[in-house]
PDB file of N, CA and C in Angstrom:
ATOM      1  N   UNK A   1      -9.228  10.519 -15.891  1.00  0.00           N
ATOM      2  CA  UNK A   1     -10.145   9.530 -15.345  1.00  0.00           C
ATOM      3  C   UNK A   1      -9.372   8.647 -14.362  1.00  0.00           C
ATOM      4  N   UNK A   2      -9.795   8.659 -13.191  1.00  0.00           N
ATOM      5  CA  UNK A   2      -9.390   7.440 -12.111  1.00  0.00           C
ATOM      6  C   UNK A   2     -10.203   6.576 -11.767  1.00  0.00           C
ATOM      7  N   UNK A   3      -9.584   5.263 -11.348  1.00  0.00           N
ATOM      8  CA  UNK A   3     -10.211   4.597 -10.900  1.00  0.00           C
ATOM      9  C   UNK A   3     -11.346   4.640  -9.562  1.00  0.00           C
ATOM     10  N   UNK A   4     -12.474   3.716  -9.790  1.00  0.00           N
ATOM     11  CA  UNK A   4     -13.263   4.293  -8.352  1.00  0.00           C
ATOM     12  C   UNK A   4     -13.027   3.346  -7.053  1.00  0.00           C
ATOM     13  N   UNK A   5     -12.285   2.476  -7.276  1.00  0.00           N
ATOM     14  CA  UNK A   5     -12.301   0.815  -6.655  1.00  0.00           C
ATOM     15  C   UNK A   5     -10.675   1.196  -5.928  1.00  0.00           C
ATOM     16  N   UNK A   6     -10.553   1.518  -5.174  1.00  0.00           N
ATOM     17  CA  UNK A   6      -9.356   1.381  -4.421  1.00  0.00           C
ATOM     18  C   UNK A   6      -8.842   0.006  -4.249  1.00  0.00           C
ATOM     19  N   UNK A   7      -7.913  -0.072  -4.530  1.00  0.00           N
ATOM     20  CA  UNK A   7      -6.974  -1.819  -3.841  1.00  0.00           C
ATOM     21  C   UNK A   7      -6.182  -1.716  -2.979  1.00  0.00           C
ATOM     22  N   UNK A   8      -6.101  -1.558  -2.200  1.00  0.00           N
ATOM     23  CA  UNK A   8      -5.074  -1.266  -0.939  1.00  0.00           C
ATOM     24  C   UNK A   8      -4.197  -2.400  -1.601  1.00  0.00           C
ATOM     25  N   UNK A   9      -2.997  -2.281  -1.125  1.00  0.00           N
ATOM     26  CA  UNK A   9      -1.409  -3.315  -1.435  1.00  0.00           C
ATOM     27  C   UNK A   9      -1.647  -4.720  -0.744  1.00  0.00           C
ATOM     28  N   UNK A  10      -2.759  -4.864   0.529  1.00  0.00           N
ATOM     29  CA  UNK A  10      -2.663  -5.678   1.498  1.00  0.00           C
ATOM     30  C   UNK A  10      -3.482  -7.095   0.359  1.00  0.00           C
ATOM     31  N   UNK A  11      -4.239  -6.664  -0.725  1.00  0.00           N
ATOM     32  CA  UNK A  11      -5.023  -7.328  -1.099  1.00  0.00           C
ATOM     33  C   UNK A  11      -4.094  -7.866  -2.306  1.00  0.00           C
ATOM     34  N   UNK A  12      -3.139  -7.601  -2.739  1.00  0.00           N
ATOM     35  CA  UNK A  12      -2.110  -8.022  -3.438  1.00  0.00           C
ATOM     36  C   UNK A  12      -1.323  -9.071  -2.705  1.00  0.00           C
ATOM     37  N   UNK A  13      -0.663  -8.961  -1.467  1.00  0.00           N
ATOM     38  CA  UNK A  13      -0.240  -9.536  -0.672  1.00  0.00           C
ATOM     39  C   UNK A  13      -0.931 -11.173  -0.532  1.00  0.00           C
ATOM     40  N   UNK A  14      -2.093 -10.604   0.312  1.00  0.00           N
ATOM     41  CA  UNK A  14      -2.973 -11.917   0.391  1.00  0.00           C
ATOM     42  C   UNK A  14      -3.155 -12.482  -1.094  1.00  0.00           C
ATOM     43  N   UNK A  15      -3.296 -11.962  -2.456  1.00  0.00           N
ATOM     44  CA  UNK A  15      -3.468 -13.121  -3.179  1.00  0.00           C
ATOM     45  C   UNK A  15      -2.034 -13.635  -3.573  1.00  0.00           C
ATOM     46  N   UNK A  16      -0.785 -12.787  -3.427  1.00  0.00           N
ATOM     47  CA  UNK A  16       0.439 -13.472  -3.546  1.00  0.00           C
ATOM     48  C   UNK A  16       0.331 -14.860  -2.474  1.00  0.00           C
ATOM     49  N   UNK A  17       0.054 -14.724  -1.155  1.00  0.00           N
ATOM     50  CA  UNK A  17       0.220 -15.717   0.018  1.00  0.00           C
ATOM     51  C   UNK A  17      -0.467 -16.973  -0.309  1.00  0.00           C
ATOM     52  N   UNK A  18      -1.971 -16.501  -0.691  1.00  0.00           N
ATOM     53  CA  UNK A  18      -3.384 -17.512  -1.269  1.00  0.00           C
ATOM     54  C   UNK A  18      -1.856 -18.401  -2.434  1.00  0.00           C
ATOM     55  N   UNK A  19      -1.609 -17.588  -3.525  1.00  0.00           N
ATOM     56  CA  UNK A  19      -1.264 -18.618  -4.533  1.00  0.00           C
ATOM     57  C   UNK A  19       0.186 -19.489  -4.181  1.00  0.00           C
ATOM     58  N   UNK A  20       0.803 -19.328  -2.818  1.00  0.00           N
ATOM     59  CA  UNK A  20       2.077 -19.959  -2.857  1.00  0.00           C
ATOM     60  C   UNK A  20       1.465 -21.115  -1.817  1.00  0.00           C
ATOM     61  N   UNK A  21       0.313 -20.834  -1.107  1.00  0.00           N
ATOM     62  CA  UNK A  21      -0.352 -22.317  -0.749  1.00  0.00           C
ATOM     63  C   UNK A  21       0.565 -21.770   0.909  1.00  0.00           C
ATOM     64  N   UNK A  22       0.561 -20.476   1.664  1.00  0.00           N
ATOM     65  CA  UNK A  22       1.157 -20.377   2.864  1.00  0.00           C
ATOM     66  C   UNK A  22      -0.289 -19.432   3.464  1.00  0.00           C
ATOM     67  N   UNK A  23       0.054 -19.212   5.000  1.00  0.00           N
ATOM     68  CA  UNK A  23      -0.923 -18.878   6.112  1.00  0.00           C
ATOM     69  C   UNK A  23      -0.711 -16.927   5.714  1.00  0.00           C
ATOM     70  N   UNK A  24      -1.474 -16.387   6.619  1.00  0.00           N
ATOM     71  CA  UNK A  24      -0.792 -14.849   7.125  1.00  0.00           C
ATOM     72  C   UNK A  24      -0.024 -15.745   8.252  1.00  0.00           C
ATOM     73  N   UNK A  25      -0.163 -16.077   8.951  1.00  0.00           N
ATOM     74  CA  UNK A  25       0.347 -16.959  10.466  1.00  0.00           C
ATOM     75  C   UNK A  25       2.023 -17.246   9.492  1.00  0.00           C
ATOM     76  N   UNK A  26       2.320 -18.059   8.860  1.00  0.00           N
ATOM     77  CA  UNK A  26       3.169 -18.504   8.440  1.00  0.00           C
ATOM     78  C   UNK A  26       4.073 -17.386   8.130  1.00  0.00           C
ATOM     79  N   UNK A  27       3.769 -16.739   7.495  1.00  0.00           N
ATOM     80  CA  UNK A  27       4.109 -15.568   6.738  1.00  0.00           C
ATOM     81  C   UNK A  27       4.565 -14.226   7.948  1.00  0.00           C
ATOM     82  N   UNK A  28       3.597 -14.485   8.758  1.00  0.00           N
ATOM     83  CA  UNK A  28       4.092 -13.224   9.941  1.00  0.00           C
ATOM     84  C   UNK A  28       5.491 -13.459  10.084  1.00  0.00           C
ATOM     85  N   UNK A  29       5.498 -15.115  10.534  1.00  0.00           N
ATOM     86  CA  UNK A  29       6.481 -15.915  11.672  1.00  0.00           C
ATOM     87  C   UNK A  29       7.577 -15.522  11.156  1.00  0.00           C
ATOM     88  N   UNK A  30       7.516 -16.131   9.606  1.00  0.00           N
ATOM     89  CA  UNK A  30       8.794 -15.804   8.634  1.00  0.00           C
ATOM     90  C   UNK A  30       9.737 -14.644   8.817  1.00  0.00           C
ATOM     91  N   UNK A  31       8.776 -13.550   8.609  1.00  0.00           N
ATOM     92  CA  UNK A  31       9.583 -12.408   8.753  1.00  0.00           C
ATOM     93  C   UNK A  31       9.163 -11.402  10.053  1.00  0.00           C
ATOM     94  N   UNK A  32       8.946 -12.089  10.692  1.00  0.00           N
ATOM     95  CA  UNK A  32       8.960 -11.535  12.834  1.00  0.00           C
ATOM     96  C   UNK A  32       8.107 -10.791  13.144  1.00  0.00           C
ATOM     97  N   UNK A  33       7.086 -10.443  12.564  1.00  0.00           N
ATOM     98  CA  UNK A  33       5.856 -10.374  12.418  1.00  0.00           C
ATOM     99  C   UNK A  33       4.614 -10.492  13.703  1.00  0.00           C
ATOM    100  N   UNK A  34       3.794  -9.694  14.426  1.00  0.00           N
ATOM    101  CA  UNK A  34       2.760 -10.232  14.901  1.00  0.00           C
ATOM    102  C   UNK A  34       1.731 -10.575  13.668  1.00  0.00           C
ATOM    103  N   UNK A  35       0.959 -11.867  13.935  1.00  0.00           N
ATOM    104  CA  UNK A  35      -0.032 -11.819  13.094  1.00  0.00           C
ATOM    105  C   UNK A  35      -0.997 -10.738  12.893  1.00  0.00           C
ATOM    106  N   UNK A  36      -1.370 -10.833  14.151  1.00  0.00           N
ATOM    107  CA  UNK A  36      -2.115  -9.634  14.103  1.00  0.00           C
ATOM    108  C   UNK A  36      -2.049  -8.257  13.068  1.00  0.00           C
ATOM    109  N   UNK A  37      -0.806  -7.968  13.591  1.00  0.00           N
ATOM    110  CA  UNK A  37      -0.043  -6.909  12.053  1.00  0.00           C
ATOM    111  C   UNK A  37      -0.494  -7.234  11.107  1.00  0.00           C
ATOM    112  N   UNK A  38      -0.002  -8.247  10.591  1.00  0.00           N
ATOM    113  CA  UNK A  38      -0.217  -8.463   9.482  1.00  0.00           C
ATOM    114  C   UNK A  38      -1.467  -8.685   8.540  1.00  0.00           C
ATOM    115  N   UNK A  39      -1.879  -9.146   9.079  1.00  0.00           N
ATOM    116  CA  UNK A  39      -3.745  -9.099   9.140  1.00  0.00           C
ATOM    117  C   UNK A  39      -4.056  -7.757   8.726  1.00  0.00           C
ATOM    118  N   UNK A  40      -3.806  -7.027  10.008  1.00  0.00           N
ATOM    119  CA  UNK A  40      -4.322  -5.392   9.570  1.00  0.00           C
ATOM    120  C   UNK A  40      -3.702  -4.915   8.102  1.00  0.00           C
ATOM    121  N   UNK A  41      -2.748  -5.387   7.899  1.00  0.00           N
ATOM    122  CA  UNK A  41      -1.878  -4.978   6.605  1.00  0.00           C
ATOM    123  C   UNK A  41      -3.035  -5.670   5.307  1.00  0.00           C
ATOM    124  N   UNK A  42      -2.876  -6.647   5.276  1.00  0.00           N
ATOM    125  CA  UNK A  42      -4.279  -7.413   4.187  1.00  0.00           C
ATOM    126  C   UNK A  42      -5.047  -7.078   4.168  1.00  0.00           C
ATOM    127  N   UNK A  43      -5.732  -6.421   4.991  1.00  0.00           N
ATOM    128  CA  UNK A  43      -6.982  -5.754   5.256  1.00  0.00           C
ATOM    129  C   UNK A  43      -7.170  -4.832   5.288  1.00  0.00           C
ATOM    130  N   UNK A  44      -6.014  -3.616   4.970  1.00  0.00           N
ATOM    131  CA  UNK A  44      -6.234  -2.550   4.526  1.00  0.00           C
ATOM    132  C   UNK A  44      -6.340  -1.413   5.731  1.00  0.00           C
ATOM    133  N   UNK A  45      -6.092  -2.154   7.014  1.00  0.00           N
ATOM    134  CA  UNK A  45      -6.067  -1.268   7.892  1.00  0.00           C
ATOM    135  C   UNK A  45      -4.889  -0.420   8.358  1.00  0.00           C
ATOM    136  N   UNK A  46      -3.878  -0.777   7.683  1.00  0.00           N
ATOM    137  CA  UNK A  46      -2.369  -0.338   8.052  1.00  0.00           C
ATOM    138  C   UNK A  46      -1.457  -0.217   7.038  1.00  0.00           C
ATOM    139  N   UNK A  47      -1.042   0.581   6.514  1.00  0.00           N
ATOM    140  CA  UNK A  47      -0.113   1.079   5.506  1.00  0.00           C
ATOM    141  C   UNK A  47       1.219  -0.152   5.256  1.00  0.00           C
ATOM    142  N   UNK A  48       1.221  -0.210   4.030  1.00  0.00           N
ATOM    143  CA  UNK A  48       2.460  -1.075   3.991  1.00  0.00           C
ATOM    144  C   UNK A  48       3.845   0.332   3.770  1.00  0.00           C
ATOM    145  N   UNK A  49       4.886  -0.054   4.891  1.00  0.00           N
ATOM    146  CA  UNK A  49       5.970   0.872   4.909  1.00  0.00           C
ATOM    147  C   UNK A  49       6.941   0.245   4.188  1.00  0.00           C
ATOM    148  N   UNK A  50       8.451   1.087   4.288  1.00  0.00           N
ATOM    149  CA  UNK A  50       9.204   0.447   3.651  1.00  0.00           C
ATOM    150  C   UNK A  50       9.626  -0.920   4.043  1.00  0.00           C
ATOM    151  N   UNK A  51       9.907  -0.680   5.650  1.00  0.00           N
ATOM    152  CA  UNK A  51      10.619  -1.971   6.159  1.00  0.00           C
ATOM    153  C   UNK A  51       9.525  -3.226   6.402  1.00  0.00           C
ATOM    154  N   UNK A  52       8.723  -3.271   6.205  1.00  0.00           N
ATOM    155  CA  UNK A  52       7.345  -4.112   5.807  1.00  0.00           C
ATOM    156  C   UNK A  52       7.833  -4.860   4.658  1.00  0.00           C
ATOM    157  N   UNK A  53       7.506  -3.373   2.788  1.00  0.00           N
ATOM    158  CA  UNK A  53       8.057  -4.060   2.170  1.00  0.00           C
ATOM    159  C   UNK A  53       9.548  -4.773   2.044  1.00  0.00           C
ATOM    160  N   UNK A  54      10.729  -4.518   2.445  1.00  0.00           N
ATOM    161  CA  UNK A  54      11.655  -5.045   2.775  1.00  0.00           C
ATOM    162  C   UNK A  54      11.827  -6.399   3.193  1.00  0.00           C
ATOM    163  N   UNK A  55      10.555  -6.225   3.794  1.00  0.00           N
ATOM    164  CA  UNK A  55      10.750  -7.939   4.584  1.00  0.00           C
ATOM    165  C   UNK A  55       9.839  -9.015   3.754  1.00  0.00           C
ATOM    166  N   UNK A  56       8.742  -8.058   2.807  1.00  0.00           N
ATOM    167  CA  UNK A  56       8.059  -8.920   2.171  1.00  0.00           C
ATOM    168  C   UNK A  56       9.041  -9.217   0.871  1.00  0.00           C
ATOM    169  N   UNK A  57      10.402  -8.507   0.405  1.00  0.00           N
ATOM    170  CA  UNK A  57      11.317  -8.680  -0.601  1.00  0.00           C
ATOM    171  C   UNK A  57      11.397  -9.849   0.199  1.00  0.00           C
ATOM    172  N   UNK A  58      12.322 -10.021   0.943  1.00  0.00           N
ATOM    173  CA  UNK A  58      12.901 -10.836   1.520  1.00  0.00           C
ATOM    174  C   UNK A  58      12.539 -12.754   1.806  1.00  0.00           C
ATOM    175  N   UNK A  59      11.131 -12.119   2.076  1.00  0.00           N
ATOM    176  CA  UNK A  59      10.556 -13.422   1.990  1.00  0.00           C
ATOM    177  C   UNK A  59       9.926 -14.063   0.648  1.00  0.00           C
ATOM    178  N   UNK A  60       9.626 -12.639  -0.103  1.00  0.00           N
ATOM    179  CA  UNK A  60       8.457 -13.529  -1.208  1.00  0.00           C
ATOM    180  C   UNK A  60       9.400 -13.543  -2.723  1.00  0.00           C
ATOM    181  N   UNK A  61      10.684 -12.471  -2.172  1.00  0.00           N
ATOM    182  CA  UNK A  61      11.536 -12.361  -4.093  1.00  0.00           C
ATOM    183  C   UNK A  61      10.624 -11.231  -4.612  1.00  0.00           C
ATOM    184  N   UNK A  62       9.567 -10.196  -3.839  1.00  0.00           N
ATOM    185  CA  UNK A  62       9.026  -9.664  -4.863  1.00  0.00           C
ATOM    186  C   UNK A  62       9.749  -8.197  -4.493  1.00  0.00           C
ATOM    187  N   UNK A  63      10.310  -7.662  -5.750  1.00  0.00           N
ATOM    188  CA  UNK A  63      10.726  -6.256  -5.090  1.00  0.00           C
ATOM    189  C   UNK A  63      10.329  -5.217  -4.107  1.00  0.00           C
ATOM    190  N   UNK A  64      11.088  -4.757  -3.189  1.00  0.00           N
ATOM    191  CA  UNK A  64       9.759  -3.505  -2.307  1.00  0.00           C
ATOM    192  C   UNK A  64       9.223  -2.740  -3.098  1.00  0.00           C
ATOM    193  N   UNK A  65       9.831  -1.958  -3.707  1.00  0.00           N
ATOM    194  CA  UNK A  65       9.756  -0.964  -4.390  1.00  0.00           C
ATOM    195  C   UNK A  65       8.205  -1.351  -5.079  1.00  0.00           C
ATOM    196  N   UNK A  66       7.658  -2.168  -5.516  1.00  0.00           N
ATOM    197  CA  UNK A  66       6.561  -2.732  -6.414  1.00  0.00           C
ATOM    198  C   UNK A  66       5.884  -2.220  -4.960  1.00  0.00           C
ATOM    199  N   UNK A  67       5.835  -3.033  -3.982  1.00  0.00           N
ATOM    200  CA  UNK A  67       4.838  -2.485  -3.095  1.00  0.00           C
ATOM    201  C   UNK A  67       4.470  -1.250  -1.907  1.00  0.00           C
ATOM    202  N   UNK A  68       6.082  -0.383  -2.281  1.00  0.00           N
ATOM    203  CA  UNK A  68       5.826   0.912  -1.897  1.00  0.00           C
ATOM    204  C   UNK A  68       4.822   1.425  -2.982  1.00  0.00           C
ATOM    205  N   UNK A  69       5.349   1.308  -4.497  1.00  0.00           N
ATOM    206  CA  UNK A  69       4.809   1.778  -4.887  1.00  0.00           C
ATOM    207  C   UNK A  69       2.770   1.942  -5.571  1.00  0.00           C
ATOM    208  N   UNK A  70       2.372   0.872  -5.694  1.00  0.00           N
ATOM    209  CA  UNK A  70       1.328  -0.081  -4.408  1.00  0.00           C
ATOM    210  C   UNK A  70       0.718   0.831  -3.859  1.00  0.00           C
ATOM    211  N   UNK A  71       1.128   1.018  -2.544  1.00  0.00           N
ATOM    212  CA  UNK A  71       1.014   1.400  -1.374  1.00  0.00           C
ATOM    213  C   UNK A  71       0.781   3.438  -1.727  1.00  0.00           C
ATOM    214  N   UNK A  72       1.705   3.601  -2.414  1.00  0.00           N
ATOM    215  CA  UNK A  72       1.255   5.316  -2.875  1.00  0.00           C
ATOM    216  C   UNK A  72       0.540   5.577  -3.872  1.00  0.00           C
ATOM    217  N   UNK A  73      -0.120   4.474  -4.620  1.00  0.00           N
ATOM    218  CA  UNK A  73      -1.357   4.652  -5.842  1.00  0.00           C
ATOM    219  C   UNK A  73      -2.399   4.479  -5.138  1.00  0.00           C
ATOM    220  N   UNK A  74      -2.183   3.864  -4.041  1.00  0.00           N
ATOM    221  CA  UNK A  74      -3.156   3.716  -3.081  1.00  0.00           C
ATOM    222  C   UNK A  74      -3.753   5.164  -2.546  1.00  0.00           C
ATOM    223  N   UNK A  75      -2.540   5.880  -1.925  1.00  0.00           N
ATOM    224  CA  UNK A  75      -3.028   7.273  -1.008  1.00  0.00           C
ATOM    225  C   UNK A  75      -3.500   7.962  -1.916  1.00  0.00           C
ATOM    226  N   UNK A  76      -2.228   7.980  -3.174  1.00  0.00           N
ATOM    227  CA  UNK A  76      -2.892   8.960  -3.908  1.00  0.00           C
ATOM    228  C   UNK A  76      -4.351   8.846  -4.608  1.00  0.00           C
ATOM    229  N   UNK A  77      -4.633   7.906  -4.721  1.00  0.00           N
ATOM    230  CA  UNK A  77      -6.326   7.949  -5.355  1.00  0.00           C
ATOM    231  C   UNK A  77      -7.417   7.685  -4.386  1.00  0.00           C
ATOM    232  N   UNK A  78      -6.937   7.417  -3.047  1.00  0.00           N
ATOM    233  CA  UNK A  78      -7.335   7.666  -2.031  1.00  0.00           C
ATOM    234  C   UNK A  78      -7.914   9.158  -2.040  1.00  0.00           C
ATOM    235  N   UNK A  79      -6.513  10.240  -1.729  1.00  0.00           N
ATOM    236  CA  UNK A  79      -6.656  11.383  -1.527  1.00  0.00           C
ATOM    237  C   UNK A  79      -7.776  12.469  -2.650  1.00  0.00           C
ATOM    238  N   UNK A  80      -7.499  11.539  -3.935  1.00  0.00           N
ATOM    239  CA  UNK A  80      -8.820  12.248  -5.101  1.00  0.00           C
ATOM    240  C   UNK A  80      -9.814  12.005  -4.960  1.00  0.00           C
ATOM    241  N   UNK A  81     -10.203  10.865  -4.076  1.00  0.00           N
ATOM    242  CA  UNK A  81     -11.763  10.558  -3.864  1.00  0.00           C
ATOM    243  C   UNK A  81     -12.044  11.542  -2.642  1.00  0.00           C
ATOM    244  N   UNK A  82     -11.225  12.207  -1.699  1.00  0.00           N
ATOM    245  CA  UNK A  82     -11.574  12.994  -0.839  1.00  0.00           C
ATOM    246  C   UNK A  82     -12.342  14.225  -1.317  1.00  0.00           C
ATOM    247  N   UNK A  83     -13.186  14.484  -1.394  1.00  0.00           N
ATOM    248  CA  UNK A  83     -13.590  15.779  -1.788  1.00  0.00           C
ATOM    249  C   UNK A  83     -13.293  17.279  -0.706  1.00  0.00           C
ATOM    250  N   UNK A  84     -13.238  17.093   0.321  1.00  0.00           N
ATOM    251  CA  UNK A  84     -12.624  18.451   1.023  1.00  0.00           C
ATOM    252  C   UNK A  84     -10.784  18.450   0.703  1.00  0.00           C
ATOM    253  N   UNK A  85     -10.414  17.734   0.581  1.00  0.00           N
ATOM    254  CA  UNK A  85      -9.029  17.736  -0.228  1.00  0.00           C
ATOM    255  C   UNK A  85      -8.874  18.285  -1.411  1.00  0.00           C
ATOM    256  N   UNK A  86      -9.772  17.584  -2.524  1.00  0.00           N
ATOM    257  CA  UNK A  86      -9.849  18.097  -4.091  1.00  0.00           C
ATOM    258  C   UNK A  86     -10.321  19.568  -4.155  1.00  0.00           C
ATOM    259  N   UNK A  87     -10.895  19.863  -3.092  1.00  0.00           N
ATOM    260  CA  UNK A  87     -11.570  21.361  -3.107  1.00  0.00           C
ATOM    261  C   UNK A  87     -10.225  22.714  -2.861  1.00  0.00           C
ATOM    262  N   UNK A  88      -9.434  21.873  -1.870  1.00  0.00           N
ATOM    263  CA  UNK A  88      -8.844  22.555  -1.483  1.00  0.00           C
ATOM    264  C   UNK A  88      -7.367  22.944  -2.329  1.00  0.00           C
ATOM    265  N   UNK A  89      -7.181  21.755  -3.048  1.00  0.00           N
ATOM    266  CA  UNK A  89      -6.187  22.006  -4.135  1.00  0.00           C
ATOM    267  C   UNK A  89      -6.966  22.244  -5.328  1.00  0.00           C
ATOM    268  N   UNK A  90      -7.755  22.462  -5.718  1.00  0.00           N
ATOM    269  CA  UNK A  90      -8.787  23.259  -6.813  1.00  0.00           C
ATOM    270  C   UNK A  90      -8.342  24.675  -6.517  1.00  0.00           C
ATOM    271  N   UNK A  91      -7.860  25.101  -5.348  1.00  0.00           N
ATOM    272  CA  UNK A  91      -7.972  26.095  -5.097  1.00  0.00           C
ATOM    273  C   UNK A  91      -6.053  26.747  -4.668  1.00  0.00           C
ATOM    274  N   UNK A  92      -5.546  25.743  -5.368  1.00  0.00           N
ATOM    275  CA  UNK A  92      -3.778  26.122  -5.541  1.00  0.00           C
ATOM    276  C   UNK A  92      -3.807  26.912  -6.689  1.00  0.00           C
ATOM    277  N   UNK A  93      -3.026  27.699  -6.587  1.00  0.00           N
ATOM    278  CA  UNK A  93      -2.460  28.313  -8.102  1.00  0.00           C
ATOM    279  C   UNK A  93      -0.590  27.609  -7.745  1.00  0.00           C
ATOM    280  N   UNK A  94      -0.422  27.931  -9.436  1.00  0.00           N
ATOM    281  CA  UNK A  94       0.790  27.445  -9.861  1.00  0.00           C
ATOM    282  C   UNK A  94       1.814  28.851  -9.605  1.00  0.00           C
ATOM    283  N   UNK A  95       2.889  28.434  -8.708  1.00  0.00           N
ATOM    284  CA  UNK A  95       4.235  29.338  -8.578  1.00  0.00           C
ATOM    285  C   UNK A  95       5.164  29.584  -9.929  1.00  0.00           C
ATOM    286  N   UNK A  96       4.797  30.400 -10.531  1.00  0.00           N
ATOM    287  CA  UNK A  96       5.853  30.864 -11.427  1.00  0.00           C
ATOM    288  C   UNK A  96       7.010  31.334 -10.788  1.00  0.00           C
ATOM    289  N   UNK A  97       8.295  31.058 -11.503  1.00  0.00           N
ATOM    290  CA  UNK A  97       9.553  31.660 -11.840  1.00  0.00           C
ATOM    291  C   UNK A  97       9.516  32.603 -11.870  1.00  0.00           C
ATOM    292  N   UNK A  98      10.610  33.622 -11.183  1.00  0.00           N
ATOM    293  CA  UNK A  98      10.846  34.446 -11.795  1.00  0.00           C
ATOM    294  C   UNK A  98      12.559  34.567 -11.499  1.00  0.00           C
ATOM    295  N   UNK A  99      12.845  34.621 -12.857  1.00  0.00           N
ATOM    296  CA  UNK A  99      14.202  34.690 -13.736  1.00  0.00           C
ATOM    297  C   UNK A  99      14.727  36.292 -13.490  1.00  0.00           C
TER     298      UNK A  99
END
């Protein structure tokens, strides 16, 4: 069973930013940032990468790694709600060994 409600990472972000009482604006500046970017990032329009999270370590203390990883629970349950995807690995068989 998966979830049906996707959270993109960006919506984590923004409520980290909401609770420390700072801007996206603020937050771009911090770590060199167009706002703009960043925006798209909260909003789910743009993948959070590594050096993204890196910079959000940097600024917020929160590990990257938390929001790479984030960021790939994202695709991946992304990719299960695809149905021409799920069809198409419905349709993998498993590579056996041979010893």
């Amino acid at each position: 069973m998966f979830p049906n409600n996707l959270i993109h990472p960006g919506e984590y972000i923004k409520d980290e930013i909401l609770s420390r009482g700072i801007t996206q604006r603020q937050l771009a500046e911090k770590i060199g940032m167009q706002p703009s970017i960043l925006n798209e990032i909260i909003n789910g329009k743009r993948s959070v990468n590594i050096e993204f999270a890196m910079l959000l370590e940097a600024a917020l203390g929160i590990d990257a790694d938390i929001w790479i990883r984030l960021q790939n629970l994202y695709n991946k349950q992304k990719a299960r709600m695809n149905p021409d995807f799920m069809s198409r690995l419905s349709k993998v068989t498993r590579i056996a060994s041979v010893l």
